[in-house]
Protein backbone atom coordinates (compact mmCIF):
# COMPACT_ATOMS: atom_id res chain seq x y z
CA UNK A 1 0.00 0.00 0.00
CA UNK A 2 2.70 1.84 0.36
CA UNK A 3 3.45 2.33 -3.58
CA UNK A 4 -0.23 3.64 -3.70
CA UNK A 5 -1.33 7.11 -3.94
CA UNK A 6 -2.07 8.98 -0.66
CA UNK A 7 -5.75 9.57 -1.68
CA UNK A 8 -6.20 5.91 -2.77
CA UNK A 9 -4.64 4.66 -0.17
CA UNK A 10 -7.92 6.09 2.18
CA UNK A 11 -10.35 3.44 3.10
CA UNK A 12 -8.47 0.29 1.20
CA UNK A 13 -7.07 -2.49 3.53
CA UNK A 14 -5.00 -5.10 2.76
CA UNK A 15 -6.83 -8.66 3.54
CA UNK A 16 -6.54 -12.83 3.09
CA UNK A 17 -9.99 -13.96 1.84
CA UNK A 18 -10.67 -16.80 0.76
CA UNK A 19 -11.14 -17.85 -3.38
CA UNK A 20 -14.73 -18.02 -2.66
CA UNK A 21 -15.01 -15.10 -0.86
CA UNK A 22 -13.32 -13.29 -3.38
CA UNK A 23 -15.27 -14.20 -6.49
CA UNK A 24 -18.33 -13.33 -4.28
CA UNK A 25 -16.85 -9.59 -4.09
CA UNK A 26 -16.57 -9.51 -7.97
CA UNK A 27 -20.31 -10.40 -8.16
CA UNK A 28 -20.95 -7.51 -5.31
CA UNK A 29 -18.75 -5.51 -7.67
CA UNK A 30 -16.08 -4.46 -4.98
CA UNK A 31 -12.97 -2.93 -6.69
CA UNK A 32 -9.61 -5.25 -5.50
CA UNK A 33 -6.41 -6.44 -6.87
CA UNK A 34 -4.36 -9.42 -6.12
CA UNK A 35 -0.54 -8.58 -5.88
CA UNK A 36 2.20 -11.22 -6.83
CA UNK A 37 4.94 -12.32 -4.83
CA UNK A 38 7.81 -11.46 -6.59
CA UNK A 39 9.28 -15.05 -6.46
CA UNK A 40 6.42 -16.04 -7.92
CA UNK A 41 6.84 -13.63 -11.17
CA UNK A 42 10.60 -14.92 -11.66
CA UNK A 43 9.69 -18.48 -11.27
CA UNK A 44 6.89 -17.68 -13.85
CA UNK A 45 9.14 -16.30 -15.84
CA UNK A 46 11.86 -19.04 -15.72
CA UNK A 47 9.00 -21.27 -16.82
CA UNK A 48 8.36 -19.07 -19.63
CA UNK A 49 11.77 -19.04 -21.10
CA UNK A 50 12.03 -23.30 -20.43
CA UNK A 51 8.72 -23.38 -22.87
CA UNK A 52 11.13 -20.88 -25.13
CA UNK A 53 9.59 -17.59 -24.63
CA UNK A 54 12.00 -14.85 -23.80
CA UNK A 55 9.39 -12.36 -22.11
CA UNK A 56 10.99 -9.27 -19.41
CA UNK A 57 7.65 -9.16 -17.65
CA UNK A 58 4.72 -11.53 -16.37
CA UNK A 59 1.26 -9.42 -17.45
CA UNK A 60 -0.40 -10.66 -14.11
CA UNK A 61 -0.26 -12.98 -11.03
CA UNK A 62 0.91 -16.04 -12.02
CA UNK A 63 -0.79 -19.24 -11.03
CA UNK A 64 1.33 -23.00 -12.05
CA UNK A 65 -0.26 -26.07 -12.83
CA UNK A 66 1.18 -29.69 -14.67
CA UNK A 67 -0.34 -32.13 -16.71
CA UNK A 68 0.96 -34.78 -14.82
CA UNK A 69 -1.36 -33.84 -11.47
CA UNK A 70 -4.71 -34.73 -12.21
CA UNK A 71 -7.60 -34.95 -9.82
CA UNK A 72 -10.22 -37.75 -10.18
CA UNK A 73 -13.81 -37.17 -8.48
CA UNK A 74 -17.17 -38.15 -9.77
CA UNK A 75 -16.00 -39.43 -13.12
CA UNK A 76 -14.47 -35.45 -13.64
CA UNK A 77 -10.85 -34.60 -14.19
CA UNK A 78 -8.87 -31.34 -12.72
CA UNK A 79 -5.52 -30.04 -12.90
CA UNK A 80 -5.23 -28.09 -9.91
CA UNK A 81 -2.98 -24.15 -10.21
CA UNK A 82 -1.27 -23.21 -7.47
CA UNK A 83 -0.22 -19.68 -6.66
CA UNK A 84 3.60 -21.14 -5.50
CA UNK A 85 5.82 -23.13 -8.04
CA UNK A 86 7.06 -25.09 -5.12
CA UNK A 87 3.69 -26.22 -4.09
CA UNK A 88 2.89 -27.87 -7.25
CA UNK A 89 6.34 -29.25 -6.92
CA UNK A 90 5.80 -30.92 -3.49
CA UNK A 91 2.48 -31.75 -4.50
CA UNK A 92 3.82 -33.75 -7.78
CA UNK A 93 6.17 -35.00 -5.44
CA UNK A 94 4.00 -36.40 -2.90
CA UNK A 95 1.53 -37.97 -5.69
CA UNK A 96 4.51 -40.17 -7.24
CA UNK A 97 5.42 -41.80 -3.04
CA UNK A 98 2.42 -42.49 -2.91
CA UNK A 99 2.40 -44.06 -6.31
CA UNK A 100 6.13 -45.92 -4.92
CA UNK A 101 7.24 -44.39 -9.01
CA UNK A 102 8.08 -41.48 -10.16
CA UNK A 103 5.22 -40.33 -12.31
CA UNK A 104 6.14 -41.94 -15.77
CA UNK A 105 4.16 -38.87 -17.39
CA UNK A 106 6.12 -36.39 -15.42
CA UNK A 107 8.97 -34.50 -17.94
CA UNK A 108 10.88 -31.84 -17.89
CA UNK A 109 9.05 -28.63 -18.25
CA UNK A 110 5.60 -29.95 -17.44
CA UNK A 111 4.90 -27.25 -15.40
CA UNK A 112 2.22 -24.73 -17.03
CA UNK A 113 1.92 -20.85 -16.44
CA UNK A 114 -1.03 -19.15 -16.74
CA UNK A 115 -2.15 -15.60 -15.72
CA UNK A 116 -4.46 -15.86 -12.54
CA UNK A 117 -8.03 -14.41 -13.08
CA UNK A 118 -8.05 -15.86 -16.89
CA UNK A 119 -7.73 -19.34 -15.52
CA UNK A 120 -10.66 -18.91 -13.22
CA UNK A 121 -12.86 -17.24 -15.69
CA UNK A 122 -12.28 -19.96 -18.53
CA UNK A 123 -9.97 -18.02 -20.34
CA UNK A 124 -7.33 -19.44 -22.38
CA UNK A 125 -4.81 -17.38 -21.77
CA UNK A 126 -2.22 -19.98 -21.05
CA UNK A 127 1.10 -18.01 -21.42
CA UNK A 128 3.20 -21.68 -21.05
């Protein structure tokens, strides 16, 4: 908040909500922003350049996701995003113990970057 200007700066707060709660204030049409934790941007943008893009800036928050972690419920598929590279990591991790294999569909550069609010929305604005 500190980068904003004085007079916006009146009356905004800085809060952790919830996804839900979150697309809820989009439907009540309150004004917010999610910010991206640096990190987050370079590991994005690491990603980018593995996949053979050679962008200087991410044009969002970036969320990761891989085509080797797939959800089963119901007779539906998901691919989960997560907002930290190194959760997905741990998480791809975790699913191949518990497999006792690595994940024989897991390669190199199977991670997937994609701006934020265009993944929740439907867009395909895959950027990876």
């Amino acid at each position: 908040m500190k980068s904003m200007e004085p007079d916006m700066r009146d009356g905004s707060k800085v809060l952790p909500l919830a996804l839900n709660k979150v697309f809820q204030l989009k439907l009540d049409d309150v004004a917010f922003r999610f910010i991206p934790d640096p990190s987050q941007i370079k590991y994005a943008l690491e990603e980018r350049r593995k996949a053979g893009f050679s962008d200087e800036v991410f044009p969002g928050v970036p969320v990761f996701q891989s085509r080797s972690l797939v959800l089963r419920s119901q007779n539906k598929r998901y691919r989960p995003v997560f907002f930290r590279r190194e959760d997905l990591e741990k998480s791809l991790f975790k699913a191949s113990r518990e497999q006792n294999r690595l994940n024989p569909a897991l390669r190199e550069g199977d991670i997937q970057v994609r701006v934020f609010w265009s993944s929740c929305i439907g867009g395909e604005t895959s950027v990876s």
